[in-house]
N, C-alpha and C. Protein backbone atom coordinates (compact mmCIF):
# COMPACT_ATOMS: atom_id res chain seq x y z
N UNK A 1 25.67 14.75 21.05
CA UNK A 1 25.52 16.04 20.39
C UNK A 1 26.59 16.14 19.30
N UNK A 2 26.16 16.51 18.13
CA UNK A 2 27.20 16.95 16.81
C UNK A 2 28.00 18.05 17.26
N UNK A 3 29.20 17.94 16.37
CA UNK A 3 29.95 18.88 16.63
C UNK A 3 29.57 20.54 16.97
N UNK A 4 30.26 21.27 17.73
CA UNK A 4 30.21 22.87 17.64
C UNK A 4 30.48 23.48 17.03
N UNK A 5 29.90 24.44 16.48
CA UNK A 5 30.84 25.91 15.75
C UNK A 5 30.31 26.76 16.53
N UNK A 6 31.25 28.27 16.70
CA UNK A 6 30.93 29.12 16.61
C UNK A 6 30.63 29.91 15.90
N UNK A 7 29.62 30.88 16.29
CA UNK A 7 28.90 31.67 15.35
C UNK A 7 28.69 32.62 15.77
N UNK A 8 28.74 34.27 14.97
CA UNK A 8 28.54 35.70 15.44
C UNK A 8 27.70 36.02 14.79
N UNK A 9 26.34 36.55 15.32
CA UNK A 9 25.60 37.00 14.41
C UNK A 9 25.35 38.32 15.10
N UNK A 10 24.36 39.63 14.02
CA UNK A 10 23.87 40.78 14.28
C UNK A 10 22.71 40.92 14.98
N UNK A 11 22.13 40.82 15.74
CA UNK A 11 20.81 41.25 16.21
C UNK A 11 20.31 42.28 16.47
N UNK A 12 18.77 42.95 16.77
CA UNK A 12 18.60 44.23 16.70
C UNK A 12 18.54 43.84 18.53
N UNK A 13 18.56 45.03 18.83
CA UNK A 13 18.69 44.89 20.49
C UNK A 13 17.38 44.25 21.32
N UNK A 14 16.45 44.64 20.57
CA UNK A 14 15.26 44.19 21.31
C UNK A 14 15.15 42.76 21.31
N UNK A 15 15.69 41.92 20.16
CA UNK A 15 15.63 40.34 19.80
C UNK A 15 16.45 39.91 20.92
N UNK A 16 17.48 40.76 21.39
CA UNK A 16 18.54 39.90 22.10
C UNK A 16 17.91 40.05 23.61
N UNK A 17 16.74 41.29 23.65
CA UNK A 17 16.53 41.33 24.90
C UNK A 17 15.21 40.14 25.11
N UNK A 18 14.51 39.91 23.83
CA UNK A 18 13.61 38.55 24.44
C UNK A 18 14.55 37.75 24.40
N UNK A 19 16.10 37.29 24.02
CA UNK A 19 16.49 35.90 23.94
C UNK A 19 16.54 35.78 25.83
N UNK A 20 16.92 36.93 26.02
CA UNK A 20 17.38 37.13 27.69
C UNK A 20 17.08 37.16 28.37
N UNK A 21 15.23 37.57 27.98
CA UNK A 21 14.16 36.96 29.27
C UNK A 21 13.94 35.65 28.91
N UNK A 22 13.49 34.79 27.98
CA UNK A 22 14.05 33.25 27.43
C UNK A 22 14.85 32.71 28.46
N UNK A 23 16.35 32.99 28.31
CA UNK A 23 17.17 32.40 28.91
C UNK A 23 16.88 32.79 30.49
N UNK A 24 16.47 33.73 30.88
CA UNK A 24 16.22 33.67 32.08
C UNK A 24 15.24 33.03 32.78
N UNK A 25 13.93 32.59 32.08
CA UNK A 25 13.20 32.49 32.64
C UNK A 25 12.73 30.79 32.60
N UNK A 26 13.70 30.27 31.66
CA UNK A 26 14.22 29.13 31.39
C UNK A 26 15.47 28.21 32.18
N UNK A 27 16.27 29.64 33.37
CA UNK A 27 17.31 29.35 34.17
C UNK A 27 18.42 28.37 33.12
N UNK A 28 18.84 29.47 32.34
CA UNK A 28 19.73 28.84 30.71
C UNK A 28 20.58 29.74 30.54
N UNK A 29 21.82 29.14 29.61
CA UNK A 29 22.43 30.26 29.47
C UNK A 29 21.94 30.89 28.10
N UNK A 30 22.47 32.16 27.58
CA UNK A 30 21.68 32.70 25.94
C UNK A 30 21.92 31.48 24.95
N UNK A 31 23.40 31.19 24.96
CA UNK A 31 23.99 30.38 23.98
C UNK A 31 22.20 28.79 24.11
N UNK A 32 22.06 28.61 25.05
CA UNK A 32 21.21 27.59 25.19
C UNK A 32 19.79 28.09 24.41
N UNK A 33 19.26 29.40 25.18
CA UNK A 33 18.11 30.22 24.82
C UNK A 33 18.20 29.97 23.25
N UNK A 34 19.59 30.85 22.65
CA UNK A 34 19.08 30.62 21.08
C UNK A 34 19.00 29.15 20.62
N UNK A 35 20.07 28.22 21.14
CA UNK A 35 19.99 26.76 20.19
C UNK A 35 18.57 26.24 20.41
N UNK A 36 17.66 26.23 21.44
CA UNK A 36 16.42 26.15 21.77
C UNK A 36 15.28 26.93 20.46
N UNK A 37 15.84 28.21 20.63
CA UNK A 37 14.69 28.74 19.77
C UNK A 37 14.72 28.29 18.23
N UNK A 38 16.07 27.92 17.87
CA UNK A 38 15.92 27.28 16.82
C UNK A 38 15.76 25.95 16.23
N UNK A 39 15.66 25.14 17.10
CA UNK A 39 15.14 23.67 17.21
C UNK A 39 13.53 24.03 17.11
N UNK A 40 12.99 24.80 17.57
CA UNK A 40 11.57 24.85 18.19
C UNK A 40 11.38 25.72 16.75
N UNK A 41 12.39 26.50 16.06
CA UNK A 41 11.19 27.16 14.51
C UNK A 41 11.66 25.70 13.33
N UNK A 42 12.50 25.25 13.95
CA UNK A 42 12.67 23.62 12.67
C UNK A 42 12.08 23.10 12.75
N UNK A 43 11.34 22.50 14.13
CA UNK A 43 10.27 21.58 14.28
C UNK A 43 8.89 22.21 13.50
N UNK A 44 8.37 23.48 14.14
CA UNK A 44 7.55 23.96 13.48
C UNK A 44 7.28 24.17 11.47
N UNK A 45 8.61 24.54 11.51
CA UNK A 45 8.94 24.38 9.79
C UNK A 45 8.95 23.06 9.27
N UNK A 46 9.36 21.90 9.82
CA UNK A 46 8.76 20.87 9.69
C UNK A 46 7.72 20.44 9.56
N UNK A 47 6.76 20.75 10.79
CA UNK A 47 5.31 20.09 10.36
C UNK A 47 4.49 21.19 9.51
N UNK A 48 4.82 21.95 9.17
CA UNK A 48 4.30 23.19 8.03
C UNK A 48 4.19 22.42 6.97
N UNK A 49 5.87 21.83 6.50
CA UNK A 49 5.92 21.44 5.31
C UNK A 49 5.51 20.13 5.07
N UNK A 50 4.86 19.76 6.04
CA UNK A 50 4.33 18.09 5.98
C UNK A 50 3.13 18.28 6.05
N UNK A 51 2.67 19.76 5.79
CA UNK A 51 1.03 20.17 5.82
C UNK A 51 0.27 20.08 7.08
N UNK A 52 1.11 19.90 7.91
CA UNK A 52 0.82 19.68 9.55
C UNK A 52 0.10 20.99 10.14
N UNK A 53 -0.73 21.16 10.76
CA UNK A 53 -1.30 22.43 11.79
C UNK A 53 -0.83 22.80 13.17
N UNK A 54 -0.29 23.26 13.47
CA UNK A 54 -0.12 24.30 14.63
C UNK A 54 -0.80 25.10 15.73
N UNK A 55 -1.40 24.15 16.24
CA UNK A 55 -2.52 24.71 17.43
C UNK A 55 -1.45 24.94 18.63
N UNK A 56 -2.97 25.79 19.07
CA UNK A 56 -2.57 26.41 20.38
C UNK A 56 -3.31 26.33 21.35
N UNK A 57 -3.49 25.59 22.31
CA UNK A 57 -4.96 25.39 23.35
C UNK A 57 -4.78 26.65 23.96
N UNK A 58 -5.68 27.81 23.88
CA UNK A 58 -6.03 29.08 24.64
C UNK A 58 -6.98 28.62 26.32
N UNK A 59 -6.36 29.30 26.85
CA UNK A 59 -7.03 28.92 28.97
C UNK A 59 -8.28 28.63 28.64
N UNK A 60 -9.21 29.68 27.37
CA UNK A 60 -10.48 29.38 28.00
C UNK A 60 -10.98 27.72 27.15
N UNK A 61 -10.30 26.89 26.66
CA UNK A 61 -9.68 25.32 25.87
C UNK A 61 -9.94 25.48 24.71
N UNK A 62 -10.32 27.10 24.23
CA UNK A 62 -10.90 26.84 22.08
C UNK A 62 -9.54 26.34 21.60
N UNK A 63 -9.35 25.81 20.74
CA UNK A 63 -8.12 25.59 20.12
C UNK A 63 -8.18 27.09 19.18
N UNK A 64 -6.46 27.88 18.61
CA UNK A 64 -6.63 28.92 17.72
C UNK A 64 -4.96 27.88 17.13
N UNK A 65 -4.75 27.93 15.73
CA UNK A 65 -4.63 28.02 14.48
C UNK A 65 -2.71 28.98 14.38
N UNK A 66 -1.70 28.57 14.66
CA UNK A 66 -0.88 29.34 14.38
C UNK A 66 -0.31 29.61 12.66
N UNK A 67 -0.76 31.05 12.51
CA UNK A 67 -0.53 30.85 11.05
C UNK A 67 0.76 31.76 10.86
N UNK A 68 2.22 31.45 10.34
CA UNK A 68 3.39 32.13 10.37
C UNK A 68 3.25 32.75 8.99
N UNK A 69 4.41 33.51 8.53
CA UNK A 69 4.55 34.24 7.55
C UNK A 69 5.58 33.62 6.80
């Protein structure tokens, strides 16, 4: 693993309360929850910009299309 920094950021309360069901439900600590969530929007921003698609297999198996903003 590359070096650490620390970092303080602002969040609105509700963001910090999904990081916290995340980390909980993941049995993680937050610090983990966020480095997670942001590996997982790089990857995604990755295959965006490589023109890549973003499926989602839905229970009943249609594939749907994640389209971000």
């Amino acid at each position: 693993m590359s070096e650490t920094v620390k970092v303080t950021v602002n969040l609105p309360a509700a963001v910090v309360e999904h990081l916290r069901a995340i980390a909980a439900a993941n049995s993680q600590s937050l610090t983990a929850a966020i480095r997670d969530s942001i590996e997982i929007n790089k990857y995604l921003m990755d295959q965006e910009q490589a023109h890549g698609k973003i499926l989602i297999e839905m229970p009943d198996g249609k594939l749907r299309q994640v389209v971000r903003a």
